[in-house]
N, C-alpha and C. Protein backbone atom coordinates (compact mmCIF):
# COMPACT_ATOMS: atom_id res chain seq x y z
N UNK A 1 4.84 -7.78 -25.32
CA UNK A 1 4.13 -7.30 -24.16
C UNK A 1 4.84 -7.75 -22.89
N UNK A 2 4.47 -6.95 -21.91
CA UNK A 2 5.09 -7.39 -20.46
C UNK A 2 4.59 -8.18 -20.02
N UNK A 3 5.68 -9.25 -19.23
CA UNK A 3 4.79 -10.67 -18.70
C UNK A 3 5.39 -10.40 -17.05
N UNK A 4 4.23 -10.10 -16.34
CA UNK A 4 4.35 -9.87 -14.92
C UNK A 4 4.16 -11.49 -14.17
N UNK A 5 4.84 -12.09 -13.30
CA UNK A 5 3.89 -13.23 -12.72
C UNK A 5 4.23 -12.32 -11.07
N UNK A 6 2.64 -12.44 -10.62
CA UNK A 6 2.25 -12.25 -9.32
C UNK A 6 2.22 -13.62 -8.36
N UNK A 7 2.94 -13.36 -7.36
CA UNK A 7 3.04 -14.51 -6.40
C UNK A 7 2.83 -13.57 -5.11
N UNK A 8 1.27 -13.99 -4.54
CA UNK A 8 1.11 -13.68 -3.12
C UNK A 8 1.28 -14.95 -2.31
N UNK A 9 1.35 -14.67 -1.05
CA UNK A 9 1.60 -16.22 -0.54
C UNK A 9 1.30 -15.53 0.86
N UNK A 10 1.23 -16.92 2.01
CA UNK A 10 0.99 -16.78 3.44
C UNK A 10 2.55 -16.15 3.90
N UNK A 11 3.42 -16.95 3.49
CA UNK A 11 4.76 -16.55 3.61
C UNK A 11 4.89 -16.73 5.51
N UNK A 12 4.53 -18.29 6.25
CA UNK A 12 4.74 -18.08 7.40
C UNK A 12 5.38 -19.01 7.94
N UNK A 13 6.59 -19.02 8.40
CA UNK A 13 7.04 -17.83 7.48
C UNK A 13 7.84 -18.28 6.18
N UNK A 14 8.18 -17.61 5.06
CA UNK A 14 9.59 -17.83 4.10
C UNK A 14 10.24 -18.92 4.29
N UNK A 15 10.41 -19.78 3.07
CA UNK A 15 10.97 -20.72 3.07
C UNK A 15 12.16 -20.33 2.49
N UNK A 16 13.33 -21.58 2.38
CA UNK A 16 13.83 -21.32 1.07
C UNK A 16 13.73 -22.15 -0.22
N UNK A 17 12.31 -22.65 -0.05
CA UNK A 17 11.87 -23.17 -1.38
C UNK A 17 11.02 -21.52 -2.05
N UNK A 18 10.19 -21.06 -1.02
CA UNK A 18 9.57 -19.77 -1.53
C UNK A 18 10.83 -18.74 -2.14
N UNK A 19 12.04 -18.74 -2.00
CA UNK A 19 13.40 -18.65 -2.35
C UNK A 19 13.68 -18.82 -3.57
N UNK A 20 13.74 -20.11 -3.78
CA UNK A 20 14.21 -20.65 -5.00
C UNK A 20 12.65 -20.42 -6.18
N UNK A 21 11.46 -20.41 -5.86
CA UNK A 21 10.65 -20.12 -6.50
C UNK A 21 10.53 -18.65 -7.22
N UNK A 22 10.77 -17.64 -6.27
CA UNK A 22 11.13 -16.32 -7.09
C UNK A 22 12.47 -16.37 -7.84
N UNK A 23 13.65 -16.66 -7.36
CA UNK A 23 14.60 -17.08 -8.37
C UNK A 23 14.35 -17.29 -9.76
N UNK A 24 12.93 -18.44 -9.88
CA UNK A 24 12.77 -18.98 -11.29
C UNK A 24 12.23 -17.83 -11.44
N UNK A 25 11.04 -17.66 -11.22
CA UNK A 25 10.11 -16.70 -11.51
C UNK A 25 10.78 -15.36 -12.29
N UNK A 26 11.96 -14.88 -11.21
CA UNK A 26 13.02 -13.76 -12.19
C UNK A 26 13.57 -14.02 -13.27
N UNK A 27 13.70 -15.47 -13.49
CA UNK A 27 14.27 -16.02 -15.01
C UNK A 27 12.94 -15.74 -16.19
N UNK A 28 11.99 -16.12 -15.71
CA UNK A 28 11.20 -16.42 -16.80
C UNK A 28 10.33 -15.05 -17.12
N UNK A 29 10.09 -14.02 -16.30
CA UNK A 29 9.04 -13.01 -16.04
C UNK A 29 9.87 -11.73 -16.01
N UNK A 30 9.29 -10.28 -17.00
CA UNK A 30 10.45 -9.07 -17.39
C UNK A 30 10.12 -8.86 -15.46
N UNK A 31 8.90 -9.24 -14.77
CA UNK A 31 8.80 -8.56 -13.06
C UNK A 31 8.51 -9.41 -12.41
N UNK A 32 8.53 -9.88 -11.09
CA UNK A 32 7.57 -10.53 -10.39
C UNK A 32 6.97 -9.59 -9.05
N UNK A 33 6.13 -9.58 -9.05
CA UNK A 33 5.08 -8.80 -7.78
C UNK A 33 5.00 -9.33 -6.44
N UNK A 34 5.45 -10.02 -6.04
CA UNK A 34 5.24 -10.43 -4.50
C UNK A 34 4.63 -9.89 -3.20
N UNK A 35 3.56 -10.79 -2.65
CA UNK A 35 3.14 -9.99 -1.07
C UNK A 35 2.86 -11.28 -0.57
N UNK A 36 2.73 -11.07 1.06
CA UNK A 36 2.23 -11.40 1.67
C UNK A 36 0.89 -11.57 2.07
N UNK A 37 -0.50 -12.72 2.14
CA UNK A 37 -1.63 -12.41 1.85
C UNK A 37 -2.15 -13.06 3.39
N UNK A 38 -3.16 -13.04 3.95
CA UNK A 38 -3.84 -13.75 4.66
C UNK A 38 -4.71 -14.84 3.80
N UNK A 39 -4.32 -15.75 3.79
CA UNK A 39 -5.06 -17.02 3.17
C UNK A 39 -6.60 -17.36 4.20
N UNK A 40 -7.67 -16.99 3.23
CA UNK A 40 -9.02 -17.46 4.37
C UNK A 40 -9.04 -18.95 4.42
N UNK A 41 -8.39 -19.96 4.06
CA UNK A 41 -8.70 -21.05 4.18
C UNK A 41 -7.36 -21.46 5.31
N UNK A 42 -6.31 -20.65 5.85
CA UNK A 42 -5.14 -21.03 6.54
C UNK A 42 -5.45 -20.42 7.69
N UNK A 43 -5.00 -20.97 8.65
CA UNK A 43 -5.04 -20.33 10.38
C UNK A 43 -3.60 -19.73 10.43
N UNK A 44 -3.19 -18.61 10.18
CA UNK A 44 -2.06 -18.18 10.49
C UNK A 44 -1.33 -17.82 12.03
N UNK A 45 0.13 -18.04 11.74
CA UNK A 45 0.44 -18.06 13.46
C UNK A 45 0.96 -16.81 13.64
N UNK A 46 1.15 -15.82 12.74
CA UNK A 46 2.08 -14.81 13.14
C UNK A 46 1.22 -13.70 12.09
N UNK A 47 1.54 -12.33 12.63
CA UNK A 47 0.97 -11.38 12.07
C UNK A 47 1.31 -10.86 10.47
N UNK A 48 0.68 -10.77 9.69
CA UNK A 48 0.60 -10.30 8.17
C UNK A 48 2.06 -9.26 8.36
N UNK A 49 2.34 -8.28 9.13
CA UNK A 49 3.76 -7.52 9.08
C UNK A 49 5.03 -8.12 9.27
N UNK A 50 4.81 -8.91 10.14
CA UNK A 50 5.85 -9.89 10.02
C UNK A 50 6.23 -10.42 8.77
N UNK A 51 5.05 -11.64 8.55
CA UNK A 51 5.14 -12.26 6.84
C UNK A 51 5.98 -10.91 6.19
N UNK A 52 5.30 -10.19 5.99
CA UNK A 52 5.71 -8.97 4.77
C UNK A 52 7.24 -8.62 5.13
N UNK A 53 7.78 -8.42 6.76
CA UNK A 53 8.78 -8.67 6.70
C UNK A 53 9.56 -9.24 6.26
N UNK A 54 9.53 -10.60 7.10
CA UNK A 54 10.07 -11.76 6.23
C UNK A 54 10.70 -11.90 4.68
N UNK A 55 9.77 -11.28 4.35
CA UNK A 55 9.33 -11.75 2.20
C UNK A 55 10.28 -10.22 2.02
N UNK A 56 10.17 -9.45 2.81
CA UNK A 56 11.41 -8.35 2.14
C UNK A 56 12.37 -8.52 2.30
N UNK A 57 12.74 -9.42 3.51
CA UNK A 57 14.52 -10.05 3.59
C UNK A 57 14.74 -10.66 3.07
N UNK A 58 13.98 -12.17 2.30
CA UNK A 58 13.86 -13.12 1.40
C UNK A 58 14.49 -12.42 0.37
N UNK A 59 13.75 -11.25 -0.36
CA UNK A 59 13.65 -10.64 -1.60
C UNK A 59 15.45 -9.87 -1.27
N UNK A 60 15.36 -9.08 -0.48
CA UNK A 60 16.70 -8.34 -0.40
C UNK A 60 17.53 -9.37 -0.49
N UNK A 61 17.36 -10.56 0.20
CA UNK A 61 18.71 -11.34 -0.43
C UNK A 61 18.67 -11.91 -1.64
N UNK A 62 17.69 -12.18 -2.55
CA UNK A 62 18.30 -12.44 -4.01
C UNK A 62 18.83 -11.49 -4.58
N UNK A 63 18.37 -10.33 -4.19
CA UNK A 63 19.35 -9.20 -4.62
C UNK A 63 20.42 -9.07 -4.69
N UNK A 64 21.02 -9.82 -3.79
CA UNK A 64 22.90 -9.39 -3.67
C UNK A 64 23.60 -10.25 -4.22
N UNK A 65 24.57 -10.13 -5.31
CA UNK A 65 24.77 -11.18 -5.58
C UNK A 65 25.75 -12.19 -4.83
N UNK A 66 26.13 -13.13 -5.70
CA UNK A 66 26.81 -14.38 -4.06
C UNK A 66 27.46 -14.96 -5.09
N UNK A 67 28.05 -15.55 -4.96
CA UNK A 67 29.36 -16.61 -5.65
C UNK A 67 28.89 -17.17 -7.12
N UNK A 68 27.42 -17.32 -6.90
CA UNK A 68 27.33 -18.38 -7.90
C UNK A 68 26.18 -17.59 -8.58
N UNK A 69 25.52 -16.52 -8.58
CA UNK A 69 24.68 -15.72 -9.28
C UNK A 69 24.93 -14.55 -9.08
N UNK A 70 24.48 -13.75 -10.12
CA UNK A 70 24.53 -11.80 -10.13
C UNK A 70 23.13 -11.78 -9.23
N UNK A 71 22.90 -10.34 -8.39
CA UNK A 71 22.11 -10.21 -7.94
C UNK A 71 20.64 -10.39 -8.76
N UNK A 72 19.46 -10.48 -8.10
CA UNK A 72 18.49 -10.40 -9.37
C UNK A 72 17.48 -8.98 -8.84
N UNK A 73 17.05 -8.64 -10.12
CA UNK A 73 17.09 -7.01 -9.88
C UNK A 73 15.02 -6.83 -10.01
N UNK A 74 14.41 -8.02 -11.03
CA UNK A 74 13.09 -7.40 -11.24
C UNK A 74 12.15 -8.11 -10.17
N UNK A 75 11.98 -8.00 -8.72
CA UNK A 75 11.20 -8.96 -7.88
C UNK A 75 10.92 -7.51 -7.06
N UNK A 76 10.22 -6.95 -6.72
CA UNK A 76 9.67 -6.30 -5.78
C UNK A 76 8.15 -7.01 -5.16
N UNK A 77 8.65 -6.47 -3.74
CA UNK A 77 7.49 -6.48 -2.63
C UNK A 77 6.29 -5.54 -2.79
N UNK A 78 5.01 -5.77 -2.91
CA UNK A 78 3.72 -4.85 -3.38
C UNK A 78 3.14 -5.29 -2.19
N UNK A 79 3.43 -4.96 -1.20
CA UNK A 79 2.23 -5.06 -0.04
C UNK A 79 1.04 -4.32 -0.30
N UNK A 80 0.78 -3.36 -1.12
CA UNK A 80 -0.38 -3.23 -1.10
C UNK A 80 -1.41 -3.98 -2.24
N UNK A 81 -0.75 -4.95 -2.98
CA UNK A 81 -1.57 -5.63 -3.57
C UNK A 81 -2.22 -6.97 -2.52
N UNK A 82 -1.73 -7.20 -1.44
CA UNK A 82 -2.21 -8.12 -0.44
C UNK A 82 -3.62 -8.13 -0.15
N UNK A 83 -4.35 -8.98 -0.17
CA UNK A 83 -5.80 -9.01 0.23
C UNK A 83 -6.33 -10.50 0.28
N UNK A 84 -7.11 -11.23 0.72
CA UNK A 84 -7.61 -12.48 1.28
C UNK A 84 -7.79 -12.98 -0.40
N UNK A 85 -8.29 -12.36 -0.99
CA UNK A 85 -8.91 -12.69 -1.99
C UNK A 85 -8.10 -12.66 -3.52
N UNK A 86 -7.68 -13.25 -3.98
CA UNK A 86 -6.73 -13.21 -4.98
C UNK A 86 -7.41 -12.32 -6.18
N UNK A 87 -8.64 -12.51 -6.41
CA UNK A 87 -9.14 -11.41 -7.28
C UNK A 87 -9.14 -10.08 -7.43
N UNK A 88 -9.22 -10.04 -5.59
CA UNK A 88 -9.09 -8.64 -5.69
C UNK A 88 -7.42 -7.80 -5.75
N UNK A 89 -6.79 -8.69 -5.48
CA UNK A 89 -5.14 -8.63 -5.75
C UNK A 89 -4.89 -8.25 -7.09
N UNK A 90 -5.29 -9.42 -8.17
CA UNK A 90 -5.23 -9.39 -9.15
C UNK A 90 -5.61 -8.49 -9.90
N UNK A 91 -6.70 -7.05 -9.27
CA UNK A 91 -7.76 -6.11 -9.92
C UNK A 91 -6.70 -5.02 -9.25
N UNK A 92 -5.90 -5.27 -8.46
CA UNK A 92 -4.86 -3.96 -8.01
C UNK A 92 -3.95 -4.22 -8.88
N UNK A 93 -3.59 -5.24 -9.10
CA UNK A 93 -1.96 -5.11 -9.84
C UNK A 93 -2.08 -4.64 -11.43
N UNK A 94 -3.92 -5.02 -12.04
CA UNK A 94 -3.96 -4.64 -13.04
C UNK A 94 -4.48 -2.78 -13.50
N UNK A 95 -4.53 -2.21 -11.97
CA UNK A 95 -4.56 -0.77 -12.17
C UNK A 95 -2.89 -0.50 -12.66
N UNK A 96 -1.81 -1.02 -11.68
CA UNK A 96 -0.45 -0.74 -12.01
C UNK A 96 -0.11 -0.82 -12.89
N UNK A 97 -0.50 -2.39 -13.71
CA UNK A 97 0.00 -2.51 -14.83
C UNK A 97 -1.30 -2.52 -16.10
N UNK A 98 -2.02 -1.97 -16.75
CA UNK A 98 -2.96 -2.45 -17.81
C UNK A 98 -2.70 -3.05 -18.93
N UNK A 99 -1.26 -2.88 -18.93
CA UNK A 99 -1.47 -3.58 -20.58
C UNK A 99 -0.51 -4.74 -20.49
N UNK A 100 -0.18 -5.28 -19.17
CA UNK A 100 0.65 -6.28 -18.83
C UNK A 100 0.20 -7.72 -19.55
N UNK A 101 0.65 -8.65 -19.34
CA UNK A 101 0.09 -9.95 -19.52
C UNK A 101 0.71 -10.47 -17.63
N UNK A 102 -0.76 -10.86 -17.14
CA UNK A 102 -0.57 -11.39 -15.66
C UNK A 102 -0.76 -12.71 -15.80
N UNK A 103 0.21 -13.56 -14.57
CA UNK A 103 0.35 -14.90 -14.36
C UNK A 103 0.54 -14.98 -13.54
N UNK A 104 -0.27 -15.89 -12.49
CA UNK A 104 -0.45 -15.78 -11.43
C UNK A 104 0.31 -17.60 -11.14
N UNK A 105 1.19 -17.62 -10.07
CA UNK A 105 1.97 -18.42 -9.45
C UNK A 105 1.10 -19.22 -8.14
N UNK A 106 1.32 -20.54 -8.76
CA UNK A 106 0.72 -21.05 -6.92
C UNK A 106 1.16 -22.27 -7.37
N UNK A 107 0.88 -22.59 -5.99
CA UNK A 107 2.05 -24.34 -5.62
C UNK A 107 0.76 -25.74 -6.34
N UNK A 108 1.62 -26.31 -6.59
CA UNK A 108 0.71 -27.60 -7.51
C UNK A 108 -0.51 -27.93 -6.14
N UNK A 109 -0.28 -27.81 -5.04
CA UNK A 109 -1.07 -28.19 -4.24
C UNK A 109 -2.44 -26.95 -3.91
N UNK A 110 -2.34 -26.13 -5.27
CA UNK A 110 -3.68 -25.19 -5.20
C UNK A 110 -4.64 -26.04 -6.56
N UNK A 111 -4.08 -26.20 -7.51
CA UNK A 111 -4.47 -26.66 -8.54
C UNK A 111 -5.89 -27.42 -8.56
N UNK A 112 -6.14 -28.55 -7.45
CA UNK A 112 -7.27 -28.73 -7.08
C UNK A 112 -8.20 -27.73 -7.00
N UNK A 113 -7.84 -26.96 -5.63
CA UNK A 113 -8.42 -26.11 -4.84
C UNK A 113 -9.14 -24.60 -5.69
N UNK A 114 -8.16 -24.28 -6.58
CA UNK A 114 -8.33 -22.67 -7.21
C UNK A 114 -10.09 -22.73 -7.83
N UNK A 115 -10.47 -23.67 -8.55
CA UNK A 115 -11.66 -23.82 -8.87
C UNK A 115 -12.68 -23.13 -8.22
N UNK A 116 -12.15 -23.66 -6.86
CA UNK A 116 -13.22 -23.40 -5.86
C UNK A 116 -13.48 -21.78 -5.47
N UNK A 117 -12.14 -21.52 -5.19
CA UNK A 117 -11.82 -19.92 -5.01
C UNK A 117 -13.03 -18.97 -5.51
N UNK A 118 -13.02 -18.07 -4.70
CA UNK A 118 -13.88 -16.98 -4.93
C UNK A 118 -13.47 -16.21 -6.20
N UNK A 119 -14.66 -16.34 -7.18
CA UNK A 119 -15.23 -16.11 -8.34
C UNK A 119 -13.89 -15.98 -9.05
N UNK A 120 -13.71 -17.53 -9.26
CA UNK A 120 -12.94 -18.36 -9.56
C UNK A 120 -12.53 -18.09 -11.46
N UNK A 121 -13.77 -18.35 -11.93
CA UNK A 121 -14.12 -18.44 -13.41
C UNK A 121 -13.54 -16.32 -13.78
N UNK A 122 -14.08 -15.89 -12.79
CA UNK A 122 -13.66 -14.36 -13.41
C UNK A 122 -12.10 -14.22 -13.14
N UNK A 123 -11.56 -14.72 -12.20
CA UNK A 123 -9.81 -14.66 -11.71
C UNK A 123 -9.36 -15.35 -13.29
N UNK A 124 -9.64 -16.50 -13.52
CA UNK A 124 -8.84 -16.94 -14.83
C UNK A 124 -9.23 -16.66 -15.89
N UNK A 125 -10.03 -15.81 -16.06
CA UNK A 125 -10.21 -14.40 -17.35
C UNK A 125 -9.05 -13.56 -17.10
N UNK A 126 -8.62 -13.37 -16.53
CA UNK A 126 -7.74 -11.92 -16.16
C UNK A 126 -6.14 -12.69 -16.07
N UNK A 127 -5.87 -13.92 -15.94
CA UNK A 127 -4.13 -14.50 -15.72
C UNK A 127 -3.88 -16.24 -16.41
N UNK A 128 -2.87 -16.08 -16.76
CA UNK A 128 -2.72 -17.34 -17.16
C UNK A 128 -2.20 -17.68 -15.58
N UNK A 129 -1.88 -19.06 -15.24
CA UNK A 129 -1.20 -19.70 -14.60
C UNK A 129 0.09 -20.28 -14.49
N UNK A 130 0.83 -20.15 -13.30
CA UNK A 130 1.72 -21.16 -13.28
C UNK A 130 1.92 -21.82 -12.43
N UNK A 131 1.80 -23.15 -12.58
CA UNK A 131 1.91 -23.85 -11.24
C UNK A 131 3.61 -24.15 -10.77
N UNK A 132 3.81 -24.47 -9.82
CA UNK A 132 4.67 -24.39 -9.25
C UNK A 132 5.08 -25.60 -8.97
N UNK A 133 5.93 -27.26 -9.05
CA UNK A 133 5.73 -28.61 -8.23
C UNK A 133 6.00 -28.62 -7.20
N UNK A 134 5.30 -29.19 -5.95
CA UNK A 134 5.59 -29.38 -4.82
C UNK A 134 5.90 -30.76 -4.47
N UNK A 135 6.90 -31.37 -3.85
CA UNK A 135 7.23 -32.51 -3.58
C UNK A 135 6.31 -32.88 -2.47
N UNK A 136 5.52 -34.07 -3.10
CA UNK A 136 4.48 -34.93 -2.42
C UNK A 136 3.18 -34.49 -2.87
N UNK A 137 3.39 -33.49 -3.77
CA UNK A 137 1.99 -32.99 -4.12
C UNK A 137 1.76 -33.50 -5.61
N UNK A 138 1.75 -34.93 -5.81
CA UNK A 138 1.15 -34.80 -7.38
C UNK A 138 0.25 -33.62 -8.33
N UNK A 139 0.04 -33.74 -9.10
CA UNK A 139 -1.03 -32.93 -10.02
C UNK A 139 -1.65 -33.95 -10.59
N UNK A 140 -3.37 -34.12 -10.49
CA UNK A 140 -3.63 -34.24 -11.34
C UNK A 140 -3.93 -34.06 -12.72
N UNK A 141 -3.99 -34.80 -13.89
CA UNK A 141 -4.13 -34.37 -15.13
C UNK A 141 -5.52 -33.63 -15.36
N UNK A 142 -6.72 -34.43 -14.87
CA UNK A 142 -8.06 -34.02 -14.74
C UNK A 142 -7.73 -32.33 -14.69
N UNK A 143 -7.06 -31.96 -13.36
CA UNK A 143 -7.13 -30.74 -12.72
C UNK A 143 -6.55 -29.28 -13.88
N UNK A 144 -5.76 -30.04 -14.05
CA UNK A 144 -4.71 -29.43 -15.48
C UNK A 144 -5.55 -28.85 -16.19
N UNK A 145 -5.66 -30.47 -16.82
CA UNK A 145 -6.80 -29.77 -17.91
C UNK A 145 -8.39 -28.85 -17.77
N UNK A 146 -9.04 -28.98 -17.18
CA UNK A 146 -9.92 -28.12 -16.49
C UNK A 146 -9.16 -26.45 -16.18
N UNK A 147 -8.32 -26.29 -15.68
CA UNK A 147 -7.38 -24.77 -15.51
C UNK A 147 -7.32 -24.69 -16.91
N UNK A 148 -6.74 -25.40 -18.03
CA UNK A 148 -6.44 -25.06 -18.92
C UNK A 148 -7.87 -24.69 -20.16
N UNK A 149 -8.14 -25.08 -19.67
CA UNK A 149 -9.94 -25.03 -20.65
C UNK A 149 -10.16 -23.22 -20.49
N UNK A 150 -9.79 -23.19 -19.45
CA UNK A 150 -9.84 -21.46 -18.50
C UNK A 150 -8.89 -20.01 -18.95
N UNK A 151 -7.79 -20.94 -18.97
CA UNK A 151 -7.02 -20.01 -19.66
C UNK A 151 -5.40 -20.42 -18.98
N UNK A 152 -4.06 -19.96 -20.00
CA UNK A 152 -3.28 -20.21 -20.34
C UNK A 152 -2.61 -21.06 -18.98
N UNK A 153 -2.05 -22.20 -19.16
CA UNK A 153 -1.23 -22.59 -17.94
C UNK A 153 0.45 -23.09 -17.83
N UNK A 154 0.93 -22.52 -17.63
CA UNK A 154 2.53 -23.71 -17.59
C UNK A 154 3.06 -24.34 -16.12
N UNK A 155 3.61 -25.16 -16.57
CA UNK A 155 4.36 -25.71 -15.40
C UNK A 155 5.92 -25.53 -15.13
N UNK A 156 5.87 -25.46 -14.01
CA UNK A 156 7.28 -24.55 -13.56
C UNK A 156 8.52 -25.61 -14.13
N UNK A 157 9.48 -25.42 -14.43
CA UNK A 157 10.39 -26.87 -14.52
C UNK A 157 11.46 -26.21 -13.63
N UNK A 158 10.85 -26.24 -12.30
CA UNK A 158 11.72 -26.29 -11.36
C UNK A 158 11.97 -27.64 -10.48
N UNK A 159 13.41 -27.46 -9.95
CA UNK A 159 12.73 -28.69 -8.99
C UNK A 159 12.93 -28.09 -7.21
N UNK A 160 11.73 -28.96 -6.22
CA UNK A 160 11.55 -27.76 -5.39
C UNK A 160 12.59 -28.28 -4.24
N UNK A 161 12.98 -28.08 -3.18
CA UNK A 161 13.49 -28.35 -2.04
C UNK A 161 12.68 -28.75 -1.28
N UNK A 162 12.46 -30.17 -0.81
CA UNK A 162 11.38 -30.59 0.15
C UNK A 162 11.28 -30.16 1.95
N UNK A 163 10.84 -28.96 1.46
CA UNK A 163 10.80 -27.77 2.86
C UNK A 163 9.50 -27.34 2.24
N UNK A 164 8.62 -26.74 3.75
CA UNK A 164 7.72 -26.38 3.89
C UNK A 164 7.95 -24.92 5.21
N UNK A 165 6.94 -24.05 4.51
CA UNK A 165 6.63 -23.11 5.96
C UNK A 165 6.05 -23.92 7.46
N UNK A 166 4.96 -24.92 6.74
CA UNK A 166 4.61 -25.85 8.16
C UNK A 166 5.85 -26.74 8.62
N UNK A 167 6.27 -27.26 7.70
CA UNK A 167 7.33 -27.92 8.17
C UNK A 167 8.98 -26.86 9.06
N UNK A 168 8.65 -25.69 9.18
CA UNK A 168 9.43 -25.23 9.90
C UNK A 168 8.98 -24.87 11.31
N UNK A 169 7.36 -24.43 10.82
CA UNK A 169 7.10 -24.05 12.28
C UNK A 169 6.93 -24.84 13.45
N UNK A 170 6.69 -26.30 12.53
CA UNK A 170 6.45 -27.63 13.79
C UNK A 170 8.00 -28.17 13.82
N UNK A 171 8.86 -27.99 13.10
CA UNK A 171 10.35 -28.80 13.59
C UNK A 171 11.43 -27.73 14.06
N UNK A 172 11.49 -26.73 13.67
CA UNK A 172 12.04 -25.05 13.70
C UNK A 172 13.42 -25.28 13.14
N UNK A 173 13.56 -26.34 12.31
CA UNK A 173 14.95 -26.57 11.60
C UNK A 173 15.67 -25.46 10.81
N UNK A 174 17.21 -24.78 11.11
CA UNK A 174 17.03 -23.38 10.57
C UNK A 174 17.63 -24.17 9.28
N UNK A 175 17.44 -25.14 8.77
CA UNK A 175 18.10 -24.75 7.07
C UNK A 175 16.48 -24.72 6.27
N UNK A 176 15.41 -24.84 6.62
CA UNK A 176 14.31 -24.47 5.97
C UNK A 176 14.08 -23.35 5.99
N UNK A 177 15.17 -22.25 6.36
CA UNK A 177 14.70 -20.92 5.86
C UNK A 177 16.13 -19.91 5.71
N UNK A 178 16.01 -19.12 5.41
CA UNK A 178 17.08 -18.17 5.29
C UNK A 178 18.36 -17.68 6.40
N UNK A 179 19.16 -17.55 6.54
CA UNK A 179 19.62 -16.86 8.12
C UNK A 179 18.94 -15.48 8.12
N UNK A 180 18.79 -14.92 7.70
CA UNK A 180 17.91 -13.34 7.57
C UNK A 180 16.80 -13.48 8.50
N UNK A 181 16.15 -14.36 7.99
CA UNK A 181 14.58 -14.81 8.49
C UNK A 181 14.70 -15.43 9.74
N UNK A 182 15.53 -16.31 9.87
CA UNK A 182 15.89 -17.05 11.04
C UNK A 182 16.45 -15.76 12.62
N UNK A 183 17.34 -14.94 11.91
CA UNK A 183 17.41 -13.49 12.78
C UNK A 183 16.06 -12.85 12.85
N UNK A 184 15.50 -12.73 12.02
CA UNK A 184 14.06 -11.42 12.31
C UNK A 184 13.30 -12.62 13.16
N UNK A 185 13.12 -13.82 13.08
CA UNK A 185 12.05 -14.59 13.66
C UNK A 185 12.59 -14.85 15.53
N UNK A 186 14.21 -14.89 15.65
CA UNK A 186 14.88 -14.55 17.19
C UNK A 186 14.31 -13.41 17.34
N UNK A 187 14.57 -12.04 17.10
CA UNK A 187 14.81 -10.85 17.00
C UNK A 187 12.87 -10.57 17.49
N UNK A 188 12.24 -11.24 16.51
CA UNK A 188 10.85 -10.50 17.04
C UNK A 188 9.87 -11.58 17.80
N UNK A 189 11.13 -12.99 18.25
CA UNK A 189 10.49 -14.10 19.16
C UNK A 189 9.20 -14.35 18.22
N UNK A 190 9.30 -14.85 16.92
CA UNK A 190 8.10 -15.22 16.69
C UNK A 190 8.11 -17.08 16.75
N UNK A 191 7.26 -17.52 16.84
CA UNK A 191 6.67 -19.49 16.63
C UNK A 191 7.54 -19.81 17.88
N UNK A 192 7.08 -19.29 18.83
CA UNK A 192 8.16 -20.18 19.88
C UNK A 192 6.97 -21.05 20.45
């Protein structure tokens, strides 16, 4: 069966840890689905078209290949699976795909939090998980196991680049993000 993992994210903007995370994601998954979402629990600084921008230059550049990898070919942008609510994301991508197997991607620092999420218990009927490690973000085991009681989970064995989207917009350091991104973010004066 097809193993899709869906990764929506705030994307504000693109890291290049959010970079190296679809990278894996293309190793392990025949697709990955990517959008840009409005997070209701995040105050965002820049407009959802932007993000979506952003995440298509991100994406166009794993595409090409470069010295040390072939381009990677199964990651497309689904802006229209974007919505506040991951469920309801998750109830679009499974019109696209029905007979997929979905896995839904988020950073160890949701793992707490997803519980809480809106109708939480019905989202992990419908996807296994994968968490993602974030440097400084332990996991707890408690948390683990509880997701896992829910339904299927793995852990990424990546290791991440200690960069953050916040951590760019408060220091504006350009190696926390792409030169692509770093041009569209001059180009459309965004986080000044």
């Amino acid at each position: 069966m097809t193993q899709i993992a869906l990764f929506g994210t705030s994307a504000d903007p693109p890291s290049i840890a959010h970079r190296e995370i679809l990278r894996w994601l293309s190793r392990r998954f025949d697709r990955v689905a990517v959008w840009a979402a409005d997070n209701p629990l995040k105050t965002h600084q820049t407009l959802l078209k932007h993000r979506s921008a952003m995440l298509r230059l991100t994406i166009e550049d794993l595409k090409q290949p470069d010295g040390t990898s072939k381009g990677v070919e199964n990651i497309e942008c689904y802006p229209q699976l974007s919505d506040p609510r991951t469920l309801n994301s998750v109830g679009k991508a499974r019109q696209y795909w029905p007979d997929a197997d979905l896995y839904l991607a988020i950073g160890a620092d949701l793992v707490f939090q997803l519980p809480q999420w809106y109708r939480a218990a019905e989202l992990l009927q419908q996807v296994g998980i994968v968490v993602v490690p974030r440097p400084g973000c332990p996991m707890e085991l408690e948390d683990l196991d509880r997701l896992r009681k829910a339904c299927p989970v793995e852990i990424a064995d990546l290791k991440m680049p200690d960069v953050s989207s916040s951590s760019y917009r408060t220091t504006k350091d350009p190696q926390t993000i792409t030169m692509r991104v770093a041009e569209y973010i001059d180009r459309e004066h965004l986080y000044s």
